[in-house]
Protein backbone atom coordinates (compact mmCIF):
# COMPACT_ATOMS: atom_id res chain seq x y z
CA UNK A 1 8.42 -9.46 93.35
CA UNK A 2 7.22 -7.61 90.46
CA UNK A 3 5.43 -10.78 88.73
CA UNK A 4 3.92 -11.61 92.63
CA UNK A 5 2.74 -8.16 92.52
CA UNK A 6 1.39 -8.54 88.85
CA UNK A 7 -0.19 -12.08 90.13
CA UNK A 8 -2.13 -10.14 93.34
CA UNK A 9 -3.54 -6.82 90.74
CA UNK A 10 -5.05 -10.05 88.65
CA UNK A 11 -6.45 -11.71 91.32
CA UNK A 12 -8.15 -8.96 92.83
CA UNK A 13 -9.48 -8.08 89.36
CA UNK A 14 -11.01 -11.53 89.03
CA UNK A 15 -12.60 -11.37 92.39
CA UNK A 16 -13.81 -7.75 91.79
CA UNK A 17 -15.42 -9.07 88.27
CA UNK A 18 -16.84 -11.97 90.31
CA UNK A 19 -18.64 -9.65 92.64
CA UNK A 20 -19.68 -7.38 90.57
CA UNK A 21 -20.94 -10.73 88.26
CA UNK A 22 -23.20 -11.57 91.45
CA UNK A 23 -24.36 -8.14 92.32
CA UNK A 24 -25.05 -8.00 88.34
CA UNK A 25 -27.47 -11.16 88.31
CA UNK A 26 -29.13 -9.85 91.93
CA UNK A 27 -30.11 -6.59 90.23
CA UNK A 28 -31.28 -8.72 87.86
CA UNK A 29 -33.72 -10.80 89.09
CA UNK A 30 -34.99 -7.86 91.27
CA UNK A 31 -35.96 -6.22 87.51
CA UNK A 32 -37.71 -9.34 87.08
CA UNK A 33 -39.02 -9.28 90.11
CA UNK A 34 -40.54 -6.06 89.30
CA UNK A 35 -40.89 -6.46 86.02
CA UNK A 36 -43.53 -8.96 86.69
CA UNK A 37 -45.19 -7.25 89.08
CA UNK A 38 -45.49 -4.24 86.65
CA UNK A 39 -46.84 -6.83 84.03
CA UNK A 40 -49.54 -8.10 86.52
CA UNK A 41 -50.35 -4.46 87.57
CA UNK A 42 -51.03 -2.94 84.03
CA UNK A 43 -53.07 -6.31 83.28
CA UNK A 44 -55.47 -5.79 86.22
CA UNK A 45 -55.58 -2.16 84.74
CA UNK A 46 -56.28 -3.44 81.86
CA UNK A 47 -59.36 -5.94 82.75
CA UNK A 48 -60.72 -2.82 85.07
CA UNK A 49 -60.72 -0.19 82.25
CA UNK A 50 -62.33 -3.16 80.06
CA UNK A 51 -64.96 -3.85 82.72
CA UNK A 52 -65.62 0.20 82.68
CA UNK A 53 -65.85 0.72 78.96
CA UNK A 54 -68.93 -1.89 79.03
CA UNK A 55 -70.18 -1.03 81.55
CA UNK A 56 -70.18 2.54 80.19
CA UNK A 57 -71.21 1.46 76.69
CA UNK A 58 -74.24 -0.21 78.51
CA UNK A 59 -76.21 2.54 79.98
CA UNK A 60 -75.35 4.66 76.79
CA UNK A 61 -78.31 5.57 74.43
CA UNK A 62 -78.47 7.45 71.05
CA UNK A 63 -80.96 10.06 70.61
CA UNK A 64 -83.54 7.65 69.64
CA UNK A 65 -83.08 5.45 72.92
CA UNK A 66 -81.00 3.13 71.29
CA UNK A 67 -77.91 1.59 72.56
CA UNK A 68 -74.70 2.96 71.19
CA UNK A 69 -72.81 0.19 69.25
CA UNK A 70 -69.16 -0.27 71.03
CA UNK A 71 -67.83 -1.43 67.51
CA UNK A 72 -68.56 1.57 65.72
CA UNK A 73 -68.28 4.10 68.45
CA UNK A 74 -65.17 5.18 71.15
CA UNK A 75 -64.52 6.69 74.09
CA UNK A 76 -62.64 9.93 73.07
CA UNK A 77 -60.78 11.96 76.33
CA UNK A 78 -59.45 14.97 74.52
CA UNK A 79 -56.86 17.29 76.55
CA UNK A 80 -58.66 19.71 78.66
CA UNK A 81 -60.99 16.54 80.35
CA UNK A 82 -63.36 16.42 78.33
CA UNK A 83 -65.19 12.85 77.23
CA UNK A 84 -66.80 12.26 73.98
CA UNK A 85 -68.27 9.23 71.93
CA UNK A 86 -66.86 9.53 68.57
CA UNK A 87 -67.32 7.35 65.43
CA UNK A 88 -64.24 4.77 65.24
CA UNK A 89 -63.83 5.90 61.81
CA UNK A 90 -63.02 9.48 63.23
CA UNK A 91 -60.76 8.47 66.26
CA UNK A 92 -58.59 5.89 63.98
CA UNK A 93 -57.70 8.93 61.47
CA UNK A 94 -57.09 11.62 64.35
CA UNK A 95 -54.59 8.72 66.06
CA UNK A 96 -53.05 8.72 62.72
CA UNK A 97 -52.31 12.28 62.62
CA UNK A 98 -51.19 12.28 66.34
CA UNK A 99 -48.73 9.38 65.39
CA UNK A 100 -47.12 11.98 62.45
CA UNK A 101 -47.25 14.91 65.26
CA UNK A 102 -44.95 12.70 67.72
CA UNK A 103 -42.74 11.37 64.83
CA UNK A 104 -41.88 14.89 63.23
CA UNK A 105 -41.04 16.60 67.28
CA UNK A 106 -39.06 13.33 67.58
């Protein structure tokens, strides 16, 4: 009786395992599911924000009328909203220093 009983607590295990096994791999492919959706979402945001940056760089002019070089300048949106062009020069340093800001509250 006692090894029938012993038999019955495995098997329920196993079929416990097994369901929680094919819950498991449903989860799982809902992740993906989502996953790639996310993936195709922040691309699209991506190509937008692209589109808008030209487009912005376009129509913007120095003070002698020309246009402003995307390759040397970026678009800089500091905390309290405002936008500024900045040299890249500038922005890649100040990203620096936010970088060692983050890591030393971490």
């Amino acid at each position: 009786v006692a090894a029938q009983k012993c038999r019955k607590r495995k098997l329920n295990a196993i079929l416990n395992l097994e369901e929680d096994v094919c819950n498991l791999q449903t989860q799982k492919e809902s992740l993906k599911k989502e996953h790639s959706q996310c993936s195709k979402s922040i691309n699209q945001i991506k190509q937008k924000l692209n589109i808008l940056y030209h487009d912005i760089f376009s129509r913007l002019r120095d003070d002698q009328g020309r246009p402003v070089n995307p390759r040397q300048y970026v678009i800089h949106c500091s905390s309290n909203g405002g936008v500024f062009i900045i040299p890249k020069h500038l922005a890649n340093s100040e990203q620096k220093q936010d970088n060692r800001k983050e890591q030393k509250q971490k």
